[in-house]
C-alpha atoms as a PDB file:
ATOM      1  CA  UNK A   1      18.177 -11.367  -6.975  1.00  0.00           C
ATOM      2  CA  UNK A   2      16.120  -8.579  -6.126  1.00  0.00           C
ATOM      3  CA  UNK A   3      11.999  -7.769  -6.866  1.00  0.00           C
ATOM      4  CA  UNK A   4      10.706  -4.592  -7.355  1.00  0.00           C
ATOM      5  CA  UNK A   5       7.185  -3.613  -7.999  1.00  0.00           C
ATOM      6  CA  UNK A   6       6.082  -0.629 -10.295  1.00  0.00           C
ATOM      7  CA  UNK A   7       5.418   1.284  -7.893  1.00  0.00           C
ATOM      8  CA  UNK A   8       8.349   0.866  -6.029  1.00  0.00           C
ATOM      9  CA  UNK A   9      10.552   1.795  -9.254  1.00  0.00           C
ATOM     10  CA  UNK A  10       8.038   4.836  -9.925  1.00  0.00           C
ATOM     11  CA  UNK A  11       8.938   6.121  -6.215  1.00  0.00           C
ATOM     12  CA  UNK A  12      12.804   4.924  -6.402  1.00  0.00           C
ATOM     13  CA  UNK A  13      13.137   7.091  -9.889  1.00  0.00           C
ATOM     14  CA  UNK A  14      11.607   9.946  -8.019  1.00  0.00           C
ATOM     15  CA  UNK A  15      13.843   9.726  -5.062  1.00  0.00           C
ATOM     16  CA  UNK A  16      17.071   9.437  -7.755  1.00  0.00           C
ATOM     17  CA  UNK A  17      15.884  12.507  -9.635  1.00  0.00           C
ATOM     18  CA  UNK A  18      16.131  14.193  -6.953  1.00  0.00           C
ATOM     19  CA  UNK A  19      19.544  12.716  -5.685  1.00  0.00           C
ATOM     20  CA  UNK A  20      22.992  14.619  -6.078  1.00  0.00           C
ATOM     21  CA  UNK A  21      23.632  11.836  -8.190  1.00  0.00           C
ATOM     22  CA  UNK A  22      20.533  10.465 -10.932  1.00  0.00           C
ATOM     23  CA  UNK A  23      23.539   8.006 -12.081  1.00  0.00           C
ATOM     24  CA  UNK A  24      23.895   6.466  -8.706  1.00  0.00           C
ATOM     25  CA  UNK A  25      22.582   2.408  -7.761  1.00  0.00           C
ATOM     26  CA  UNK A  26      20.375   1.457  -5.351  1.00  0.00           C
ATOM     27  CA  UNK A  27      22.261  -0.158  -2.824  1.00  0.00           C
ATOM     28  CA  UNK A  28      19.961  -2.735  -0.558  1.00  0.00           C
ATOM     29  CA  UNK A  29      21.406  -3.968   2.748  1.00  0.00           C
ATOM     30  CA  UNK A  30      20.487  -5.931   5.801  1.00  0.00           C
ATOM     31  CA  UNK A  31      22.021  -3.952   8.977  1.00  0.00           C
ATOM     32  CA  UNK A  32      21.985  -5.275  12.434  1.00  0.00           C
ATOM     33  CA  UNK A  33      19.709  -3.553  14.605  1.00  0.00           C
ATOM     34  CA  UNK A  34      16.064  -2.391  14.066  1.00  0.00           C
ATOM     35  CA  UNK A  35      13.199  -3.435  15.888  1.00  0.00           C
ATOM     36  CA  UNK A  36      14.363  -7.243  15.362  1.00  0.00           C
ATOM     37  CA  UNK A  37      17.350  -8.863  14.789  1.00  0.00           C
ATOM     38  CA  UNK A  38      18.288  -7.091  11.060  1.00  0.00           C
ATOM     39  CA  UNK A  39      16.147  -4.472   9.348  1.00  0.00           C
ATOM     40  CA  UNK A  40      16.354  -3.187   5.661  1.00  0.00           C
ATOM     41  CA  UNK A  41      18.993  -0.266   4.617  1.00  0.00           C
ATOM     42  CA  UNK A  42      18.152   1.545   0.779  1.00  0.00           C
ATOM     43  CA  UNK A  43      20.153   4.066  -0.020  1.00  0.00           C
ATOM     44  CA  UNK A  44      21.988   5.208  -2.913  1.00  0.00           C
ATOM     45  CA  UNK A  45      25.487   4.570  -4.059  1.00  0.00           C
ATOM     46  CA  UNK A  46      27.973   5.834  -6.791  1.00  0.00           C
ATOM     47  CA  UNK A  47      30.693   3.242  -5.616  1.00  0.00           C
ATOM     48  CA  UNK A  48      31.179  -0.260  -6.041  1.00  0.00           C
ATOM     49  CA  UNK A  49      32.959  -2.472  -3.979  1.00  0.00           C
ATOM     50  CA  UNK A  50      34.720  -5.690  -4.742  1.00  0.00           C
ATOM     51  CA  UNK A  51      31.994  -7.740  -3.417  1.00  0.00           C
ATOM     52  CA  UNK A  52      29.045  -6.085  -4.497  1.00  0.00           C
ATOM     53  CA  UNK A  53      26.445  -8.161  -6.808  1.00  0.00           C
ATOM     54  CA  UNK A  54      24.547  -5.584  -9.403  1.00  0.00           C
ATOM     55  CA  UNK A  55      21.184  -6.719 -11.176  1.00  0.00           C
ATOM     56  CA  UNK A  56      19.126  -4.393 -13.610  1.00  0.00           C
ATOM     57  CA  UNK A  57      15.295  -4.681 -11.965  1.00  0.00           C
ATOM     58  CA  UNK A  58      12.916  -2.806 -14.260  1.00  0.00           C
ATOM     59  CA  UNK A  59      15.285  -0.604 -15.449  1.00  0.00           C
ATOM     60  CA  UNK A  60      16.503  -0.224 -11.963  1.00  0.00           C
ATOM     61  CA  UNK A  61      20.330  -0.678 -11.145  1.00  0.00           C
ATOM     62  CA  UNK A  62      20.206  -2.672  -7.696  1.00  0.00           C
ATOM     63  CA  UNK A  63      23.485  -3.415  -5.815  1.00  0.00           C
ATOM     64  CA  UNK A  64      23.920  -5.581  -2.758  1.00  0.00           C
ATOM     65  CA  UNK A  65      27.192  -6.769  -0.679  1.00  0.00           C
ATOM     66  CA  UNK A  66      27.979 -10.246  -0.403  1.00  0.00           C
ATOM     67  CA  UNK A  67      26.928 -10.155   3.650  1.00  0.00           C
ATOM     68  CA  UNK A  68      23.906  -8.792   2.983  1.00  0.00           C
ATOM     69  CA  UNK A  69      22.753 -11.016  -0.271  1.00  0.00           C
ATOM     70  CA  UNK A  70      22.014 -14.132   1.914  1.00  0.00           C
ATOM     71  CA  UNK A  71      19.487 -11.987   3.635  1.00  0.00           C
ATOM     72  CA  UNK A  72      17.768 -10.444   0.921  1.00  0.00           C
ATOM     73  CA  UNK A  73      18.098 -12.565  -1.885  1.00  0.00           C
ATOM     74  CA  UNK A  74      14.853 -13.170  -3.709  1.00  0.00           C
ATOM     75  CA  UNK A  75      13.481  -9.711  -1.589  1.00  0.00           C
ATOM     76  CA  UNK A  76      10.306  -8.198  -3.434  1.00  0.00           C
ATOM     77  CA  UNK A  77      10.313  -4.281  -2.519  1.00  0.00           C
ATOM     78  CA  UNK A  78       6.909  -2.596  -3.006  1.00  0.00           C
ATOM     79  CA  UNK A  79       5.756   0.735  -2.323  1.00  0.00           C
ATOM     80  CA  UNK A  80       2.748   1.628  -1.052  1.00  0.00           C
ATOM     81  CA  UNK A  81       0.816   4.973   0.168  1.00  0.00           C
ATOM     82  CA  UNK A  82      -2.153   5.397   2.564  1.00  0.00           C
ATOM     83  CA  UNK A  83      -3.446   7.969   4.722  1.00  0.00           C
ATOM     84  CA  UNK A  84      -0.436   8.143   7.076  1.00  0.00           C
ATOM     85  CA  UNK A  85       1.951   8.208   4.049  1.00  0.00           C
ATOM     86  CA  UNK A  86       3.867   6.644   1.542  1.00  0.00           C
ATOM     87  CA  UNK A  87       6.788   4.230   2.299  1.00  0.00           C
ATOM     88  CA  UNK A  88       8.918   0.941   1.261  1.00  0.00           C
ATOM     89  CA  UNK A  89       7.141  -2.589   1.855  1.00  0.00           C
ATOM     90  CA  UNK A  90       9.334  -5.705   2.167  1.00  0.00           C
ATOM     91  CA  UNK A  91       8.573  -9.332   1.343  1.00  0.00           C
ATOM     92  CA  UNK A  92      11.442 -11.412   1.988  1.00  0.00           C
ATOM     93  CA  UNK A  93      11.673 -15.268   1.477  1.00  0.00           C
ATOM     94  CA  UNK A  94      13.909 -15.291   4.138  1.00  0.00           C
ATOM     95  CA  UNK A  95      12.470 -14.045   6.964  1.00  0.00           C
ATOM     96  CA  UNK A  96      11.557 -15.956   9.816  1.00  0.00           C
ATOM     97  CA  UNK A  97       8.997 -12.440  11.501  1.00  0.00           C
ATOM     98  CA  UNK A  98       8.617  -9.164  11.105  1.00  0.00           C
ATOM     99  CA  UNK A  99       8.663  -6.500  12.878  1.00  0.00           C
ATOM    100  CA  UNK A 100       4.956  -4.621  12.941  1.00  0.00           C
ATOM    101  CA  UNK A 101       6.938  -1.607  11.365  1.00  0.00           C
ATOM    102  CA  UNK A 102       7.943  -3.652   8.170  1.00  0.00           C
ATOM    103  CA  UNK A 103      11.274  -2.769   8.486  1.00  0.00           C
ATOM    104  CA  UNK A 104      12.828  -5.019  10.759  1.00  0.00           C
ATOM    105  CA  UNK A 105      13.329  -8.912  10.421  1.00  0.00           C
ATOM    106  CA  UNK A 106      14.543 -12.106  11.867  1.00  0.00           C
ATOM    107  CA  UNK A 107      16.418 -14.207   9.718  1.00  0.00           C
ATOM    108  CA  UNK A 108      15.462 -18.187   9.833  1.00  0.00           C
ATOM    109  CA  UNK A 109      17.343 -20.116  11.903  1.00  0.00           C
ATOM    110  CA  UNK A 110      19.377 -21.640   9.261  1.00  0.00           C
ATOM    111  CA  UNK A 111      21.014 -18.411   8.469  1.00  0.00           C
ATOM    112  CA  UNK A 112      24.569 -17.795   9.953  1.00  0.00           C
ATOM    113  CA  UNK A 113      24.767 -15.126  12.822  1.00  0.00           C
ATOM    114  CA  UNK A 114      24.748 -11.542  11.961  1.00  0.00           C
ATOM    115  CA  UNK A 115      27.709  -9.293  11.438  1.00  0.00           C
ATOM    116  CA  UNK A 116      27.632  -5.822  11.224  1.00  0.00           C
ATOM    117  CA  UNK A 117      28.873  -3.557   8.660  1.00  0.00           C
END
């Protein structure tokens, strides 16, 4: 479902150390809004809801709702640092651009219309 490189599950254990929570999922999401049409929401997430889809990833617990899994099904996350900083770098089969920030995405055309939530 979801693709996470080592570096992204070295930074996402870091971040959940640090959390309230070290138990909690990572809970992926496409939002509307952003730069394009959608762009990517991680957070974490102690709750499941009815329509939530879990995978394990590396030892990572990854949750995404049923709107959002058309969007990022098959997403690779990476994380990468350079001189400006560290941050999240998203591949996703089903993008038709991206934003220059990485962030933000158009869905292809195929793709039913966006709904928030």
């Amino acid at each position: 479902m979801i693709f996470l490189s080592q570096t992204a599950v070295r930074e996402i254990a870091r971040l959940q150390s640090k959390h309230d929570t070290p138990g909690a999922r990572l809970r992926v999401r496409a939002r509307v809004g952003g730069c394009a049409e959608l762009y990517y929401d991680l957070g974490f997430d102690e709750t499941l809801q009815p329509d939530d889809r879990v995978c394990e990833c590396e030892g990572v617990s990854v949750v995404v709702d049923e709107k959002s899994l058309t969007r990022v099904e098959g997403l690779t996350v990476d994380y990468t640092e350079d001189l400006m900083g560290g941050g999240f770098r998203f591949y996703n089969p089903h993008a038709e651009r991206t934003c220059s920030c990485g962030h933000s995405f158009v869905p292809r055309a195929e793709q039913s219309a966006p709904e928030e939530h």
